[in-house]
Protein backbone atom coordinates (compact mmCIF):
# COMPACT_ATOMS: atom_id res chain seq x y z
CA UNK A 1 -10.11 -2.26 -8.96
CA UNK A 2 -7.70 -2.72 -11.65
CA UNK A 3 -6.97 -0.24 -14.45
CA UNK A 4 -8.89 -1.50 -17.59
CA UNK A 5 -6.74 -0.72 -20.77
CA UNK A 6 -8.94 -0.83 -23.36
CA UNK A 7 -11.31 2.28 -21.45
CA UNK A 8 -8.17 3.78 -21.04
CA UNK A 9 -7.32 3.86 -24.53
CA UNK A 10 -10.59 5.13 -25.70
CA UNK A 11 -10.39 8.08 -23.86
CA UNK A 12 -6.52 8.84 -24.04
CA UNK A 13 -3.39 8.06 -26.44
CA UNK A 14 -0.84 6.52 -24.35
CA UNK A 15 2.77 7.46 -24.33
CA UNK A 16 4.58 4.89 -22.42
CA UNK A 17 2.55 1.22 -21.29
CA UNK A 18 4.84 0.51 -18.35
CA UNK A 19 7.56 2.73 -17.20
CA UNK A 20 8.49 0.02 -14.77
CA UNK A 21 9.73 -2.79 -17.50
CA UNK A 22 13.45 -2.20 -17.08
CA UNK A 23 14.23 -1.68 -13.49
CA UNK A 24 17.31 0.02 -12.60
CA UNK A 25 19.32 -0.97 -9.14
CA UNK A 26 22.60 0.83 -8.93
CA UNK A 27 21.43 3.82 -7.31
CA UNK A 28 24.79 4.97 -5.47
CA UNK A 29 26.12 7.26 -8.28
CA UNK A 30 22.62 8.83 -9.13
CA UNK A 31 20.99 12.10 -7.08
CA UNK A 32 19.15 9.56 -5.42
CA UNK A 33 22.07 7.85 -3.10
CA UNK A 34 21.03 10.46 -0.25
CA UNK A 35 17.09 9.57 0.02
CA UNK A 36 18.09 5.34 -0.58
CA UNK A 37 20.60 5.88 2.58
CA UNK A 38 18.42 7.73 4.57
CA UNK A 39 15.46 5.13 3.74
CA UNK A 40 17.88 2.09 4.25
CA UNK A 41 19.00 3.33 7.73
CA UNK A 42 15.08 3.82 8.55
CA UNK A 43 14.64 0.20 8.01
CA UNK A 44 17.72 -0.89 9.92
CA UNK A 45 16.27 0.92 12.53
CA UNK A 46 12.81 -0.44 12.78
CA UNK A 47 14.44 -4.34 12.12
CA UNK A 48 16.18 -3.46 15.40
CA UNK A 49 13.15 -1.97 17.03
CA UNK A 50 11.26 -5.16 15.99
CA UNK A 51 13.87 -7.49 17.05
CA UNK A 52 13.78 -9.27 13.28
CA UNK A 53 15.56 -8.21 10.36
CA UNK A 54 13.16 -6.14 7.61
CA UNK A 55 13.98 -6.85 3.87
CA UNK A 56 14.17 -4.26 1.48
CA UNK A 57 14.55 -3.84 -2.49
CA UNK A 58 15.32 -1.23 -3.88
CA UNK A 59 15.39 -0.04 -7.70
CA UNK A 60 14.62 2.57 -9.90
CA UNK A 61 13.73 3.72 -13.61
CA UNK A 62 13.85 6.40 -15.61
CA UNK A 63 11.72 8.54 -17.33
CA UNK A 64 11.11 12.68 -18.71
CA UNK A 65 8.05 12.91 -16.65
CA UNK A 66 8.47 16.98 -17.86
CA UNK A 67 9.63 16.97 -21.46
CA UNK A 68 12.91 18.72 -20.08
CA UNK A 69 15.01 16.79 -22.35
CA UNK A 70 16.34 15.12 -18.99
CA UNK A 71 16.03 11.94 -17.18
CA UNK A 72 14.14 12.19 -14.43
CA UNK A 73 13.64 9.15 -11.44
CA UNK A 74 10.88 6.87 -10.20
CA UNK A 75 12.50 5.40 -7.31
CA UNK A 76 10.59 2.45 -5.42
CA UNK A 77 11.73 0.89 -1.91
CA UNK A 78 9.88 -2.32 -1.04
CA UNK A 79 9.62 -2.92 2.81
CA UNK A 80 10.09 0.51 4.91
CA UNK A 81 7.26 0.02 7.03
CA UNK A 82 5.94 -3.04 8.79
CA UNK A 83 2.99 -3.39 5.84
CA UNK A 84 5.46 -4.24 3.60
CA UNK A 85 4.30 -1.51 1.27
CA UNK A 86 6.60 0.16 -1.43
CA UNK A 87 7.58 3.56 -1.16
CA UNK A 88 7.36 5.16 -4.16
CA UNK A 89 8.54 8.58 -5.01
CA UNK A 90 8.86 10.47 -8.51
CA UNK A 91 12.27 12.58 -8.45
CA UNK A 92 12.73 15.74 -11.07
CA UNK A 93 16.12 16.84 -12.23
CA UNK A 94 16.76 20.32 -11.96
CA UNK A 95 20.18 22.61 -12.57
CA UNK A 96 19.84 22.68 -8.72
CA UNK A 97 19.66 18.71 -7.94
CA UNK A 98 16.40 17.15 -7.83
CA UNK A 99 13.12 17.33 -6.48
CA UNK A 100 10.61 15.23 -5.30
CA UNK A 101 7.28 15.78 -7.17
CA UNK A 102 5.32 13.02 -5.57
CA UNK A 103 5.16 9.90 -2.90
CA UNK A 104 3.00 7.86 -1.67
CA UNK A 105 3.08 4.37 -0.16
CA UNK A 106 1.33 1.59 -1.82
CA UNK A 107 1.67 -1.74 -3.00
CA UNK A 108 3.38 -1.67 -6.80
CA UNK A 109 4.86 -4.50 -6.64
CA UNK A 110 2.61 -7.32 -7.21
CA UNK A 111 2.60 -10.97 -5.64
CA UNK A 112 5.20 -12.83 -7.78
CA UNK A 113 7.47 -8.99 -6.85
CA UNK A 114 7.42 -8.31 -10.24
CA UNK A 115 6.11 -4.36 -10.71
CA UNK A 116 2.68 -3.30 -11.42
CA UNK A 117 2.63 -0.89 -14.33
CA UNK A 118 2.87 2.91 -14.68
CA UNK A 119 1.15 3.92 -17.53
CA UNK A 120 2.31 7.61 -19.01
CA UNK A 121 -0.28 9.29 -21.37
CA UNK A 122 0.15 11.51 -23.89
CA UNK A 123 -0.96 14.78 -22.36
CA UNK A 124 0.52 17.29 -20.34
CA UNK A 125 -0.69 19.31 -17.27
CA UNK A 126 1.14 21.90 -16.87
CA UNK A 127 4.00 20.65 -18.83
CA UNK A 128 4.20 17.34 -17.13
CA UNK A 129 2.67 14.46 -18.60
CA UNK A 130 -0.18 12.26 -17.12
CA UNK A 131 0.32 9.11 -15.31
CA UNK A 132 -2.08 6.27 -14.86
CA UNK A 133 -1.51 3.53 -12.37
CA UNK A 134 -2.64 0.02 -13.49
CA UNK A 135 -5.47 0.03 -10.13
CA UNK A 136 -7.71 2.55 -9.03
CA UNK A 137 -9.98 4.93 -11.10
CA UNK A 138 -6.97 8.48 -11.08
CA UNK A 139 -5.04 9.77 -12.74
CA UNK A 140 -2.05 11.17 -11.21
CA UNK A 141 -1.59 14.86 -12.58
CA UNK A 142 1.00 17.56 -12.17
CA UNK A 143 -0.70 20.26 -9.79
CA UNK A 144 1.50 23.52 -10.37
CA UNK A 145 0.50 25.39 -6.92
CA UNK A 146 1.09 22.31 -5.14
CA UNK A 147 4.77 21.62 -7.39
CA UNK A 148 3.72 18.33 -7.78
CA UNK A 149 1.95 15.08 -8.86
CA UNK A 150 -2.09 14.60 -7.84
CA UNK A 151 -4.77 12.18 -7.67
CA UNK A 152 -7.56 13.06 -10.33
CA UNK A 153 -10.48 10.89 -11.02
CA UNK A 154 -10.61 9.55 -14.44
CA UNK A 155 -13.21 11.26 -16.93
């Protein structure tokens, strides 16, 4: 099932259409060098276990998923498991570092490897805007007890 823009924009005003246009690939001097490694090593690893080499991709883009005034990451490996799904993670900055608000492995990238979209709405939950994925019938919201994003059925 594949997010249908036009409902989408009846019942919300959209922000951003596709925080995945302009993917970002040089990784090593951002906060996310440590999680990349530690995922690249994990798939050097299984290629080895499997007795076939694994490919990955790796990129990343940026976006104020809190209205903090800074950058934060949503960082997406392609091929870390055997399904071939993408990793996909959604990084805060904080004074401390960063933070991982959300992950989940799915497919975003779609069959010519180009990205499928991440819609972000104009609406906050708990001072963290709304995201819609362009499948499925959620949308992902900040939960604050949890510290991060969740799936919520669309209204």
């Amino acid at each position: 099932y594949f997010l249908n823009f036009e409902d989408l924009e009846q019942n919300h005003n959209v922000l951003v259409y596709d925080i995945c246009s302009s993917p970002r690939y040089d990784y090593e001097n951002t906060p996310l060098a440590e999680y990349v490694e530690e995922a690249i090593e994990h798939v050097e690893e299984e290629s080895k276990r499997v007795g076939r080499t694994l490919p990955i991709e790796i990129d990343y883009h940026m976006f104020d998923f809190n209205d903090d005034g800074r950058e934060d990451y949503l960082l997406c490996i392609y091929g870390t498991n055997l399904a071939q799904d993408d990793e996909v993670a959604i990084f805060i900055q904080e004074d401390a570092g960063i933070k991982r608000v959300f992950y989940i492995e799915m497919t975003l990238h779609g069959a010519s490897s180009e990205h499928d979209r991440l819609t972000v709405l104009d609406e906050k939950t708990n001072g963290y805007y709304a995201i819609a994925p362009s499948y499925g019938n959620y949308i992902l919201r900040y939960d604050v007890v949890q510290e991060r994003y969740d799936f919520n059925v669309k209204e």
